[in-house]
Each structure stands twice: as structure tokens, then as C-alpha cells.
PDB file of N, CA and C in Angstrom:
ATOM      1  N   UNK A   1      55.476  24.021 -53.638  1.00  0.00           N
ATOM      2  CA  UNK A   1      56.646  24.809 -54.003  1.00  0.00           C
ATOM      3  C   UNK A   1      57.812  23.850 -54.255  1.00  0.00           C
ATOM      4  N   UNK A   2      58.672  23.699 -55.103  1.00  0.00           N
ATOM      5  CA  UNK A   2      59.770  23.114 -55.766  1.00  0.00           C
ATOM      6  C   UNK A   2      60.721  23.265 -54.779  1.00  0.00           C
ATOM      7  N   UNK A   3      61.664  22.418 -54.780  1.00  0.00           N
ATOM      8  CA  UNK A   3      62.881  22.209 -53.061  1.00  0.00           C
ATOM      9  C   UNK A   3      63.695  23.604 -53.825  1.00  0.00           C
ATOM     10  N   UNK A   4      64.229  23.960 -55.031  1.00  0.00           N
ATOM     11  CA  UNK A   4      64.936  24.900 -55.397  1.00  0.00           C
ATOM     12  C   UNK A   4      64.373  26.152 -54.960  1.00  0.00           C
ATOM     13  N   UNK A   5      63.249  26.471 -54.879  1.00  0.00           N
ATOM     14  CA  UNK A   5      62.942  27.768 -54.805  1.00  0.00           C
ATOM     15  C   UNK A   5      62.281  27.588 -53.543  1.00  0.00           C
ATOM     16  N   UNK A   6      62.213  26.407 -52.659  1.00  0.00           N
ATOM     17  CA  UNK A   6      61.924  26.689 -51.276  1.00  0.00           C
ATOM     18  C   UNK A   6      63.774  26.937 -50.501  1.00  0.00           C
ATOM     19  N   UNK A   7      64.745  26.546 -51.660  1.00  0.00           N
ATOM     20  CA  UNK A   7      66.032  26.570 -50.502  1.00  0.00           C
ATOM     21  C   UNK A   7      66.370  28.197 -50.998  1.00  0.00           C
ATOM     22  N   UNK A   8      65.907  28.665 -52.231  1.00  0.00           N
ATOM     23  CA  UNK A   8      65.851  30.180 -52.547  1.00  0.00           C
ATOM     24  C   UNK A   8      65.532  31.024 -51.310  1.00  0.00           C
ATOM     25  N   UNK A   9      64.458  30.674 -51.299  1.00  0.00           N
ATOM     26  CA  UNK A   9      63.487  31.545 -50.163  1.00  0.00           C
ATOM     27  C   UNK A   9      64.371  31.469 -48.817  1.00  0.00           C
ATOM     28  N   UNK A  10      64.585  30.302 -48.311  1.00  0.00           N
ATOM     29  CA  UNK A  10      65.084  30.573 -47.229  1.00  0.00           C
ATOM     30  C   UNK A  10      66.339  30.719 -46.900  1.00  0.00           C
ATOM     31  N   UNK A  11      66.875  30.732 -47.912  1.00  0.00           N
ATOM     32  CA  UNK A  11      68.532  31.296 -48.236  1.00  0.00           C
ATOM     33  C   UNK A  11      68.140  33.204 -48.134  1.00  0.00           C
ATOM     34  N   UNK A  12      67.283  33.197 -48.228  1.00  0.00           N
ATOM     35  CA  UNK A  12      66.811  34.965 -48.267  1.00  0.00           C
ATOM     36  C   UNK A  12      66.584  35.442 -46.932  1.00  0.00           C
ATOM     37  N   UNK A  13      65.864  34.188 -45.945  1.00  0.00           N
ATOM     38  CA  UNK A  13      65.404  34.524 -44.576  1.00  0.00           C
ATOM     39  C   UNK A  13      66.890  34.470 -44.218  1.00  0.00           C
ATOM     40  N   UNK A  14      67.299  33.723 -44.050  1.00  0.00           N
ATOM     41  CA  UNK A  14      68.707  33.332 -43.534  1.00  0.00           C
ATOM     42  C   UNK A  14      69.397  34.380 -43.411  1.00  0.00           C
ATOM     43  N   UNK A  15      69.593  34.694 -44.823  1.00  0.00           N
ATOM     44  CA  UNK A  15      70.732  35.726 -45.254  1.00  0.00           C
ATOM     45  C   UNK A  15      69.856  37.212 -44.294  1.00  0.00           C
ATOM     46  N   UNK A  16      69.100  37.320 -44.609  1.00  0.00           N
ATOM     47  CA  UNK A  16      68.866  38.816 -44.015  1.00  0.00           C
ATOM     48  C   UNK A  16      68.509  38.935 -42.066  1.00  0.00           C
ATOM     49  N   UNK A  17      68.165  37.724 -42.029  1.00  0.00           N
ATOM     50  CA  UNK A  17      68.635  37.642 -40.530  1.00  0.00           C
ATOM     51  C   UNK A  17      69.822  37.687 -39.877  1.00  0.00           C
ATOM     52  N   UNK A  18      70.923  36.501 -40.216  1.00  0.00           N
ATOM     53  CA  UNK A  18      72.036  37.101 -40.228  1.00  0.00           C
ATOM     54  C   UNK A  18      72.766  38.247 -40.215  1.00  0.00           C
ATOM     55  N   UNK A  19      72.744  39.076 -41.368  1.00  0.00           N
ATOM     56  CA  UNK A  19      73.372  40.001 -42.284  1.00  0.00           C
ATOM     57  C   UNK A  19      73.933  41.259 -40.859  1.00  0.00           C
ATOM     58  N   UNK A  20      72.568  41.477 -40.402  1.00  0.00           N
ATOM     59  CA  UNK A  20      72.648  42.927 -39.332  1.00  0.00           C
ATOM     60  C   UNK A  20      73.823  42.642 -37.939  1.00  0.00           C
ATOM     61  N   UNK A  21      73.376  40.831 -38.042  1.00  0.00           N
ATOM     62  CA  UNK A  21      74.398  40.145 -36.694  1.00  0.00           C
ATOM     63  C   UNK A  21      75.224  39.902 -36.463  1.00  0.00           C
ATOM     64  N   UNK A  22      76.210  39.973 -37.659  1.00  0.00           N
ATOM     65  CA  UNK A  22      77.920  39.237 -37.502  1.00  0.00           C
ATOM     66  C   UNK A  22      78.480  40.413 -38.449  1.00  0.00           C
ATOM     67  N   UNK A  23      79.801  40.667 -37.772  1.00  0.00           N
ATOM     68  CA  UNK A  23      80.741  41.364 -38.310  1.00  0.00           C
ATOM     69  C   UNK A  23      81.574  40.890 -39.443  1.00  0.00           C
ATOM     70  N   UNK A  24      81.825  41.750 -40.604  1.00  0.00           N
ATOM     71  CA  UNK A  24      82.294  41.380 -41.860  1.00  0.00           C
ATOM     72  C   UNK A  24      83.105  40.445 -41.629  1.00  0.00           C
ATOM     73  N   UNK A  25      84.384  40.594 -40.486  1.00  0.00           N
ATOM     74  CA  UNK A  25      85.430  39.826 -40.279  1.00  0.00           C
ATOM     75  C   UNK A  25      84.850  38.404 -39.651  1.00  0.00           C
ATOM     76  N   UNK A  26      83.673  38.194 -39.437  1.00  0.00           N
ATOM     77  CA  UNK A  26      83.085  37.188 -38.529  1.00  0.00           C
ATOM     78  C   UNK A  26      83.200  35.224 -39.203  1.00  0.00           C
ATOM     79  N   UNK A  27      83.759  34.555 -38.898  1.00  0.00           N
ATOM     80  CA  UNK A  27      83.450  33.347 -39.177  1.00  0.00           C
ATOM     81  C   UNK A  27      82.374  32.421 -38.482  1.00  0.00           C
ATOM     82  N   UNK A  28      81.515  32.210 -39.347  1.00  0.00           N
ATOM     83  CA  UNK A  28      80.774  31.307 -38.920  1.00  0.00           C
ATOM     84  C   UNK A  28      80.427  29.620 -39.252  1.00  0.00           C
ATOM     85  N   UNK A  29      80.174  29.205 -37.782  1.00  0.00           N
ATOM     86  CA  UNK A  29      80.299  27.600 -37.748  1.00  0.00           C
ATOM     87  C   UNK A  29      78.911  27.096 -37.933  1.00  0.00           C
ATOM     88  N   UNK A  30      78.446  26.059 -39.082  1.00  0.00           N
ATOM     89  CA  UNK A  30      77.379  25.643 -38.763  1.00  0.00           C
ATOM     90  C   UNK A  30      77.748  24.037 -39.245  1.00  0.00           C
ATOM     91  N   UNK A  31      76.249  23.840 -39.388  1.00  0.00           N
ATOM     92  CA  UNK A  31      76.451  22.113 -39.800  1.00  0.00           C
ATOM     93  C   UNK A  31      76.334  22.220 -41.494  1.00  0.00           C
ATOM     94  N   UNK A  32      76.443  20.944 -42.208  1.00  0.00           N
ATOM     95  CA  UNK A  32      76.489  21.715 -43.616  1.00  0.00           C
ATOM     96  C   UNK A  32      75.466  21.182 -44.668  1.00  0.00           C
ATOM     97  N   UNK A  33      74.457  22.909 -43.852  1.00  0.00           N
ATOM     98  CA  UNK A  33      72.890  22.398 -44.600  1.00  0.00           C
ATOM     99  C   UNK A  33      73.318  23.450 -46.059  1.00  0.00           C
ATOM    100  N   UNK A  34      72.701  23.217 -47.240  1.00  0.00           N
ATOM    101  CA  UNK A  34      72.717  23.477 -48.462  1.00  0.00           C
ATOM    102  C   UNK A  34      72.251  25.503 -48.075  1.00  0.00           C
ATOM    103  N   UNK A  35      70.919  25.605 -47.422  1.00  0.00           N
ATOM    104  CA  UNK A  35      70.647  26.644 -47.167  1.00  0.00           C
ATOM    105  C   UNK A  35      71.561  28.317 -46.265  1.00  0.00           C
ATOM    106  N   UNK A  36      72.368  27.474 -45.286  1.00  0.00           N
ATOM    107  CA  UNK A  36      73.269  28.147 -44.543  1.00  0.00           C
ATOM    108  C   UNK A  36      74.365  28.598 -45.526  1.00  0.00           C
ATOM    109  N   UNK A  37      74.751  27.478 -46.430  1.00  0.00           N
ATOM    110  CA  UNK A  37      76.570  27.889 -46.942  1.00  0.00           C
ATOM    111  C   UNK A  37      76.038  29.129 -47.814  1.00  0.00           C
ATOM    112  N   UNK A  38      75.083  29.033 -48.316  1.00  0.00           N
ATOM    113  CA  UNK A  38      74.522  29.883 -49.533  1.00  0.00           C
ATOM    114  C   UNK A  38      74.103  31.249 -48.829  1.00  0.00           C
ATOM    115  N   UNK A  39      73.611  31.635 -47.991  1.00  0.00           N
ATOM    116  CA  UNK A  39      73.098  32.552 -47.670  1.00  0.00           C
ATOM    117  C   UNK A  39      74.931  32.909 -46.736  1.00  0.00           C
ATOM    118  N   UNK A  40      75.614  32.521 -46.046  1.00  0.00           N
ATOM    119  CA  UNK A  40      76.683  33.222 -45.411  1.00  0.00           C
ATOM    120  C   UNK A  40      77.742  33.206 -47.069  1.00  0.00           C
ATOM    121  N   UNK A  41      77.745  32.810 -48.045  1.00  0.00           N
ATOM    122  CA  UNK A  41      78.076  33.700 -49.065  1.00  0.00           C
ATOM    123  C   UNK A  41      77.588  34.800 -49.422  1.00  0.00           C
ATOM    124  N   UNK A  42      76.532  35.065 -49.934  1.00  0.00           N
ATOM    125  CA  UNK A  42      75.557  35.924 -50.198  1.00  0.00           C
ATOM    126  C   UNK A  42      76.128  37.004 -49.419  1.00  0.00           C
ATOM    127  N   UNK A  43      76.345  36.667 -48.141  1.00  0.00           N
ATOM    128  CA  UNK A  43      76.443  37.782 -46.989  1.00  0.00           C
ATOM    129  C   UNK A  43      77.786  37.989 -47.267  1.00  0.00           C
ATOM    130  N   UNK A  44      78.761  37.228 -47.528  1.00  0.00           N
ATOM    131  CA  UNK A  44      80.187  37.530 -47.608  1.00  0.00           C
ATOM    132  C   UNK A  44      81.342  37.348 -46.771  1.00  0.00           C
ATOM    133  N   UNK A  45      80.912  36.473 -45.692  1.00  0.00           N
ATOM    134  CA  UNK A  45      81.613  36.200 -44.461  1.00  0.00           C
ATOM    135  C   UNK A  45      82.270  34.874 -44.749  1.00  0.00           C
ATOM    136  N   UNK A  46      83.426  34.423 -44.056  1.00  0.00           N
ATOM    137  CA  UNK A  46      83.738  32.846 -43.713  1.00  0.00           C
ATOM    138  C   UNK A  46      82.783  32.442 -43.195  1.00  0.00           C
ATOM    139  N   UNK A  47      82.832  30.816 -43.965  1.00  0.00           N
ATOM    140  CA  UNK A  47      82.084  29.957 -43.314  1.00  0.00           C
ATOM    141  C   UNK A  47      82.685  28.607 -43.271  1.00  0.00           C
ATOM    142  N   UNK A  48      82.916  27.885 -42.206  1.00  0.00           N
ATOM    143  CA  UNK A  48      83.766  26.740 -41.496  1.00  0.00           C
ATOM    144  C   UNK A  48      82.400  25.498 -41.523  1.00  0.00           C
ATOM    145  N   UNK A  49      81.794  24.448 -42.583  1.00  0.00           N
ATOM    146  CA  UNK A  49      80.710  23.745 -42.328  1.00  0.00           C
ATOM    147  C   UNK A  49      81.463  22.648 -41.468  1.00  0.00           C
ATOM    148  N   UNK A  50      80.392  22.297 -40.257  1.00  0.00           N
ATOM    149  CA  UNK A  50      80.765  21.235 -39.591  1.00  0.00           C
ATOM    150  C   UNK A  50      80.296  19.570 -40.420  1.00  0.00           C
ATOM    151  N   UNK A  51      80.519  18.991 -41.107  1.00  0.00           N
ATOM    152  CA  UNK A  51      79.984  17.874 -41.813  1.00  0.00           C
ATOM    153  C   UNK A  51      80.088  16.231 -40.668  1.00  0.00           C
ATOM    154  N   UNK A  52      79.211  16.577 -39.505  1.00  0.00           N
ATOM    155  CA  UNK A  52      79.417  15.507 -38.523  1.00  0.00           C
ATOM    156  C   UNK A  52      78.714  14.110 -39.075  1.00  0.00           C
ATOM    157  N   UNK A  53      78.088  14.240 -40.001  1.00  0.00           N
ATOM    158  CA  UNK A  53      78.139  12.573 -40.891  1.00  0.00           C
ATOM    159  C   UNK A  53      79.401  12.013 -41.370  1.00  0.00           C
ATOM    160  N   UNK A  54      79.638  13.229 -41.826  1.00  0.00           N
ATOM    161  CA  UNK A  54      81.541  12.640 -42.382  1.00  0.00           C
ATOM    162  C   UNK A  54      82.321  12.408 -41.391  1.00  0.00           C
ATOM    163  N   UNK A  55      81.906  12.984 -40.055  1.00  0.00           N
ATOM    164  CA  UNK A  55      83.040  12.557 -39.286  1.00  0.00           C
ATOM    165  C   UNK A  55      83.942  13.831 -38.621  1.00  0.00           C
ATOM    166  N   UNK A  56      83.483  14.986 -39.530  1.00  0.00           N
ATOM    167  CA  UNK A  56      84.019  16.090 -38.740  1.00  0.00           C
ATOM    168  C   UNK A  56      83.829  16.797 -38.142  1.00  0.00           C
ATOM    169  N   UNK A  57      84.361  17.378 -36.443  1.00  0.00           N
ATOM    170  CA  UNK A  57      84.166  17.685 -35.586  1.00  0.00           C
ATOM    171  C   UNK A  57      84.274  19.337 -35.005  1.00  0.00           C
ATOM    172  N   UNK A  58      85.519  19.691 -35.905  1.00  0.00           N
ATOM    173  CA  UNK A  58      86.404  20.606 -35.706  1.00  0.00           C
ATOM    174  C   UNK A  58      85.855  21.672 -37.004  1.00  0.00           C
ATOM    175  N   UNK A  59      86.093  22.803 -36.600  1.00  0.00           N
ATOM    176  CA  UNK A  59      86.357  24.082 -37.666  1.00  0.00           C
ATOM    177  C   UNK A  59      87.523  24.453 -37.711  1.00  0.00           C
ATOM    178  N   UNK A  60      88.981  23.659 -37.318  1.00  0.00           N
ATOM    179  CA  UNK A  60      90.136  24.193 -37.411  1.00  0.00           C
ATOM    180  C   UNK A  60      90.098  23.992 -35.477  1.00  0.00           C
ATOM    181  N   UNK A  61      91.322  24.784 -34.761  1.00  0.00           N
ATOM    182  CA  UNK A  61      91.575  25.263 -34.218  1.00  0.00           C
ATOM    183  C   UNK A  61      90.933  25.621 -33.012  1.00  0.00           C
ATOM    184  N   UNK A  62      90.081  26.287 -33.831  1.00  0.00           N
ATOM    185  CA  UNK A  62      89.393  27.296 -32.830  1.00  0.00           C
ATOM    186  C   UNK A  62      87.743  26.974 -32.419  1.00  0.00           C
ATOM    187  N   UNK A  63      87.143  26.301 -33.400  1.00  0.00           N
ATOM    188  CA  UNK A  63      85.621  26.249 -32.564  1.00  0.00           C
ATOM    189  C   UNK A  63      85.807  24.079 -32.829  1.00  0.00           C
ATOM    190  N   UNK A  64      84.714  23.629 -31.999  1.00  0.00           N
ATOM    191  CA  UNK A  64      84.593  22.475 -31.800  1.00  0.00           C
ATOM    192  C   UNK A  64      83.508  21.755 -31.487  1.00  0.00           C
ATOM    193  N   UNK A  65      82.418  21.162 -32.143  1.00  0.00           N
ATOM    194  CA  UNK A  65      80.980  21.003 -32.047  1.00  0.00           C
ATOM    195  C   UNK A  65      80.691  20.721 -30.683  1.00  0.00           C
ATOM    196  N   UNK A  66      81.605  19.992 -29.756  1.00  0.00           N
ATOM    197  CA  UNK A  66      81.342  19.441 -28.799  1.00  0.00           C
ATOM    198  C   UNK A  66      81.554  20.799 -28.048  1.00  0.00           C
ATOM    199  N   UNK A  67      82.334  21.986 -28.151  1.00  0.00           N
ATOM    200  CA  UNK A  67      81.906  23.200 -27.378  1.00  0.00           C
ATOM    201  C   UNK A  67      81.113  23.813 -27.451  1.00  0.00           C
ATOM    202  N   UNK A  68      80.577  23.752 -28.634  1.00  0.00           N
ATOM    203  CA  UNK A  68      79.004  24.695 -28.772  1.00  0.00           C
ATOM    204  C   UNK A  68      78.237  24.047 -28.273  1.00  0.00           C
ATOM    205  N   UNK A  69      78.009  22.350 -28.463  1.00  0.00           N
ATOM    206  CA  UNK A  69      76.735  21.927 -28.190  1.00  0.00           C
ATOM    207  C   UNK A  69      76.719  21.828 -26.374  1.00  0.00           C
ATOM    208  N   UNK A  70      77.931  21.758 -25.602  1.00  0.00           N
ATOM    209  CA  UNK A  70      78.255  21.862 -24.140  1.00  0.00           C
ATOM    210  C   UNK A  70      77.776  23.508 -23.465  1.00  0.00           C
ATOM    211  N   UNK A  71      77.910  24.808 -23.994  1.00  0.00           N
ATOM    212  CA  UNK A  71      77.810  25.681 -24.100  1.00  0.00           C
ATOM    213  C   UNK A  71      76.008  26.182 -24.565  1.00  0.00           C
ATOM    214  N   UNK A  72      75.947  25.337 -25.377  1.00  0.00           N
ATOM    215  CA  UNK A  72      74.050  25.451 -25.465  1.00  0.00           C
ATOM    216  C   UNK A  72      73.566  24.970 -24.961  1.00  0.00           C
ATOM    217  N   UNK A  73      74.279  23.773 -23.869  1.00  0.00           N
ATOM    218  CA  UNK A  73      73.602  23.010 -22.800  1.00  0.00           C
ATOM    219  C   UNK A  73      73.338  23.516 -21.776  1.00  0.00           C
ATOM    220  N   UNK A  74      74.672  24.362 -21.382  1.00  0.00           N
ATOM    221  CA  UNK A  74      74.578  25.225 -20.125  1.00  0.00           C
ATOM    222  C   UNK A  74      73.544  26.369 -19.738  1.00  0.00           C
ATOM    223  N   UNK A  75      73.365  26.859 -21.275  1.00  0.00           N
ATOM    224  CA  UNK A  75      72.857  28.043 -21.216  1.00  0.00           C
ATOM    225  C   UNK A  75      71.203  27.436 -21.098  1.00  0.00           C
ATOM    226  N   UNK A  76      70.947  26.125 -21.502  1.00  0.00           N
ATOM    227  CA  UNK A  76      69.488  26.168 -21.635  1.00  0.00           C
ATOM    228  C   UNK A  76      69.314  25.758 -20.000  1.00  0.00           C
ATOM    229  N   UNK A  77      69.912  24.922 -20.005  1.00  0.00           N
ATOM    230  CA  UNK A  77      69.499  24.721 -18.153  1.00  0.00           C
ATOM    231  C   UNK A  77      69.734  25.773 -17.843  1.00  0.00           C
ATOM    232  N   UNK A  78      70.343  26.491 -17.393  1.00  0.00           N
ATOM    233  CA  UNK A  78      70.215  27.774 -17.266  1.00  0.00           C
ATOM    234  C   UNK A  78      68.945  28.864 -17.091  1.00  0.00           C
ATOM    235  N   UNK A  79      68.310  29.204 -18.568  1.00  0.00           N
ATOM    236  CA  UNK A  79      66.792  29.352 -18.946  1.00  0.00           C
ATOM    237  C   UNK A  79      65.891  28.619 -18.305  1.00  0.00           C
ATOM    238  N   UNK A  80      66.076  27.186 -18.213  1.00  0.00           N
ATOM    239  CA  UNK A  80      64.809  26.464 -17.548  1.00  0.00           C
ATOM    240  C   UNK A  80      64.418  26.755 -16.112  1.00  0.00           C
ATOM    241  N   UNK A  81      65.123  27.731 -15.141  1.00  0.00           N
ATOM    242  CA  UNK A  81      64.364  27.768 -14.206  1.00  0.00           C
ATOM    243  C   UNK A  81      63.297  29.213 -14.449  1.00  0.00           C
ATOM    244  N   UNK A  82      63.393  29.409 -15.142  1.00  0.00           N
ATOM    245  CA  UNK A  82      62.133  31.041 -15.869  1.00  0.00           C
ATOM    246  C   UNK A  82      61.405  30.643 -16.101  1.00  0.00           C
ATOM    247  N   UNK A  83      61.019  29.194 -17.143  1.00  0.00           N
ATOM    248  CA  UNK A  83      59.600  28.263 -17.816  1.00  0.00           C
ATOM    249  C   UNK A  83      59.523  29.037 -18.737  1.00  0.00           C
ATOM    250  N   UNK A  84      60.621  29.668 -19.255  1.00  0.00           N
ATOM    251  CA  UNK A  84      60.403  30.319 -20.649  1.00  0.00           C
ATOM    252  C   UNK A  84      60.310  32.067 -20.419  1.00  0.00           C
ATOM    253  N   UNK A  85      60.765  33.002 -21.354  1.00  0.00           N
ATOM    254  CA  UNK A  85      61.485  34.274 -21.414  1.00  0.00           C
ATOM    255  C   UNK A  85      60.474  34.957 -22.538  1.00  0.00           C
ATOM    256  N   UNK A  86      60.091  35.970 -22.655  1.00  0.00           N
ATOM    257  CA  UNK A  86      59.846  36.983 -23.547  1.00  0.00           C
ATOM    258  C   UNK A  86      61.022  37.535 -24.301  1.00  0.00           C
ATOM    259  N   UNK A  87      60.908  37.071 -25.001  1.00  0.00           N
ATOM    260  CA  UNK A  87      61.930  37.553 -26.516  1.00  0.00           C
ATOM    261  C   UNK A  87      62.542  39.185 -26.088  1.00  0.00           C
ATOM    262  N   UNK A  88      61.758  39.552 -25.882  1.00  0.00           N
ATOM    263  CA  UNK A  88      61.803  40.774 -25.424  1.00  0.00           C
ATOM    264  C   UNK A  88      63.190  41.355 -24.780  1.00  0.00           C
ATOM    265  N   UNK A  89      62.810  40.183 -23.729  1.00  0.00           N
ATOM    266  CA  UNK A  89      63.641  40.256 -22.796  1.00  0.00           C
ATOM    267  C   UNK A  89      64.908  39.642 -22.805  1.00  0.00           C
ATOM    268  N   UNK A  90      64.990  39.233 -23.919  1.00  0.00           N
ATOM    269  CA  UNK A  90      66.636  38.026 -23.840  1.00  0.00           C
ATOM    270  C   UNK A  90      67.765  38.697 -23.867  1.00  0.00           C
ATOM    271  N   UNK A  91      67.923  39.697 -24.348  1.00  0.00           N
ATOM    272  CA  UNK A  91      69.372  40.402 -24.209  1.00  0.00           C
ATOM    273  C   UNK A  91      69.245  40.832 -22.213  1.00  0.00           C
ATOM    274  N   UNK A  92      68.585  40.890 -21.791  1.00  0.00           N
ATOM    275  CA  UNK A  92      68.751  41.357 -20.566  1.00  0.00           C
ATOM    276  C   UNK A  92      68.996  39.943 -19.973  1.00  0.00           C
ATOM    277  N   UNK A  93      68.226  38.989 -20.111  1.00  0.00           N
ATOM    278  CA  UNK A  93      69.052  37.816 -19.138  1.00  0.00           C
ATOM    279  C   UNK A  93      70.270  37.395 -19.354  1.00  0.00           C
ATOM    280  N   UNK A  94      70.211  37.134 -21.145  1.00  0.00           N
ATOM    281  CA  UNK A  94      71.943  37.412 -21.390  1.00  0.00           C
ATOM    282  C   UNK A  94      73.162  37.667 -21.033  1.00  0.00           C
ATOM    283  N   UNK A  95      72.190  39.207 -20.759  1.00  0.00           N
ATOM    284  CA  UNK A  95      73.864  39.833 -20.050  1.00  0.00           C
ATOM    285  C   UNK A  95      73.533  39.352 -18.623  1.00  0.00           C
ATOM    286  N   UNK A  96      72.419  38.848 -18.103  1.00  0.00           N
ATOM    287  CA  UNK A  96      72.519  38.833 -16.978  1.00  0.00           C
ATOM    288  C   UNK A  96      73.681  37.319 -16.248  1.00  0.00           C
ATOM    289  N   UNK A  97      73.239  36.646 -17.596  1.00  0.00           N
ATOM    290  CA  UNK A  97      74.320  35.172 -17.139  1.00  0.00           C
ATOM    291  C   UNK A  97      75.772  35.973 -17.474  1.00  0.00           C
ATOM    292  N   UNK A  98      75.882  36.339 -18.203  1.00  0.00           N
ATOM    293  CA  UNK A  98      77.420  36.527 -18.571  1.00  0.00           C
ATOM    294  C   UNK A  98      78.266  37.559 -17.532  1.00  0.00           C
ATOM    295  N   UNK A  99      77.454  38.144 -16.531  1.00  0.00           N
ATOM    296  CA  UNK A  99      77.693  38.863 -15.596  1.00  0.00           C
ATOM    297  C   UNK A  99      78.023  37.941 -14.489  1.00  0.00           C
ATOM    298  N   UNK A 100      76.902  36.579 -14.315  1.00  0.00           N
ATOM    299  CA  UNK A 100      77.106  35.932 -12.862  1.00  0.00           C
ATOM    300  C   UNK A 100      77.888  34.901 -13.617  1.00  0.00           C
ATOM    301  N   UNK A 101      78.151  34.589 -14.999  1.00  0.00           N
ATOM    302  CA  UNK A 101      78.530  33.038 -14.984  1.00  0.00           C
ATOM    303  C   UNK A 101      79.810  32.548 -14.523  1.00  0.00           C
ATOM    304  N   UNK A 102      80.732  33.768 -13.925  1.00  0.00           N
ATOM    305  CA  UNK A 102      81.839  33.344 -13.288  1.00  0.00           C
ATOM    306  C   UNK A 102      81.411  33.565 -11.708  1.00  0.00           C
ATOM    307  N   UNK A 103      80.742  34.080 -11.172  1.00  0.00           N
ATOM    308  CA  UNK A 103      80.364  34.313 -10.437  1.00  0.00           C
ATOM    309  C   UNK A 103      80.511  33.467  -8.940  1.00  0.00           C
ATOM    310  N   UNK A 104      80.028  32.411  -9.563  1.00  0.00           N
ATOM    311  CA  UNK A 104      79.791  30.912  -8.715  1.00  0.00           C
ATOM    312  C   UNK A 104      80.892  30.182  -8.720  1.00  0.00           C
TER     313      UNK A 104
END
């Protein structure tokens, strides 16, 4: 399959995964793969690319790679004492951290 119509295709997965998950008003932060910018157009939302080869860190203001990637750290240690979750089940542990994570 040709890189154009494999970044087609998954500009399609993208986009329709997305689509149901973020609110019109929603900005989203990613890194800046060819496939992401295209599909959060498609969808119609802001999109803030993080370009950390170039050097940039920031989406403005408000989000900051080093908080997401600190924040996906937490949450996976977190997960690791389960040895792994049923999909199923992830909105329930979810809420279950966001219930205790002040907790402690």
C-alpha cells in the first residue's frame, strides 16, 4: 500500500475514533505526526502540534509536554499494581483514581 493512502486510511481511523470523544470546543495537543493534524481537521476542532524536534514544548499557556508525559506516568504506575485491566473495565478504575487521587 502507498504511504499516501496508508496516511488516508488512518487519518479515517483517527478521525472516527476521536470524533464521538472531544467536544466541538475541545483543543487538542499532540506531537506533529502528518496523520493526527489531518484527521483533527477533518473533525473540526483546534489543534496545538507539539513539534519537540524543533524544540517545542508548550501549546501556549495552558498544556505542556512535560505535564502530560508526568501525568501518564502517574497514572501508569498507578495501573501496574492490577498486571493489566479489561478494557471493559477502564472507565471504572478511572473514576476510581480520580476519586482517591487526592485522597492520600
Amino acid at each position: 500500500m502507498p504511504d499516501d493512502a496508508h496516511d488516508v486510511n488512518h487519518k479515517k481511523h483517527i478521525g472516527a475514533a476521536l470524533k464521538p470523544l472531544l467536544a466541538n470546543d475541545a483543543v487538542l495537543c499532540t506531537d506533529s505526526g502528518k496523520s493526527l493534524g489531518a484527521a483533527v481537521r477533518e473533525i473540526g476542532i483546534a489543534h496545538r502540534p507539539i513539534n519537540l524536534a524543533a524544540g517545542v514544548r508548550d501549546a501556549g499557556k495552558i498544556s505542556h509536554v512535560q505535564n502530560v508525559n508526568a501525568h501518564d506516568s502517574r497514572l501508569k504506575e498507578w495501573m501496574r499494581r492490577f498486571h493489566g485491566i479489561a478494557t471493559h473495565y477502564l472507565d471504572n478504575y478511572l473514576g476510581w483514581r480520580r476519586r482517591t487521587r487526592f485522597a492520600f
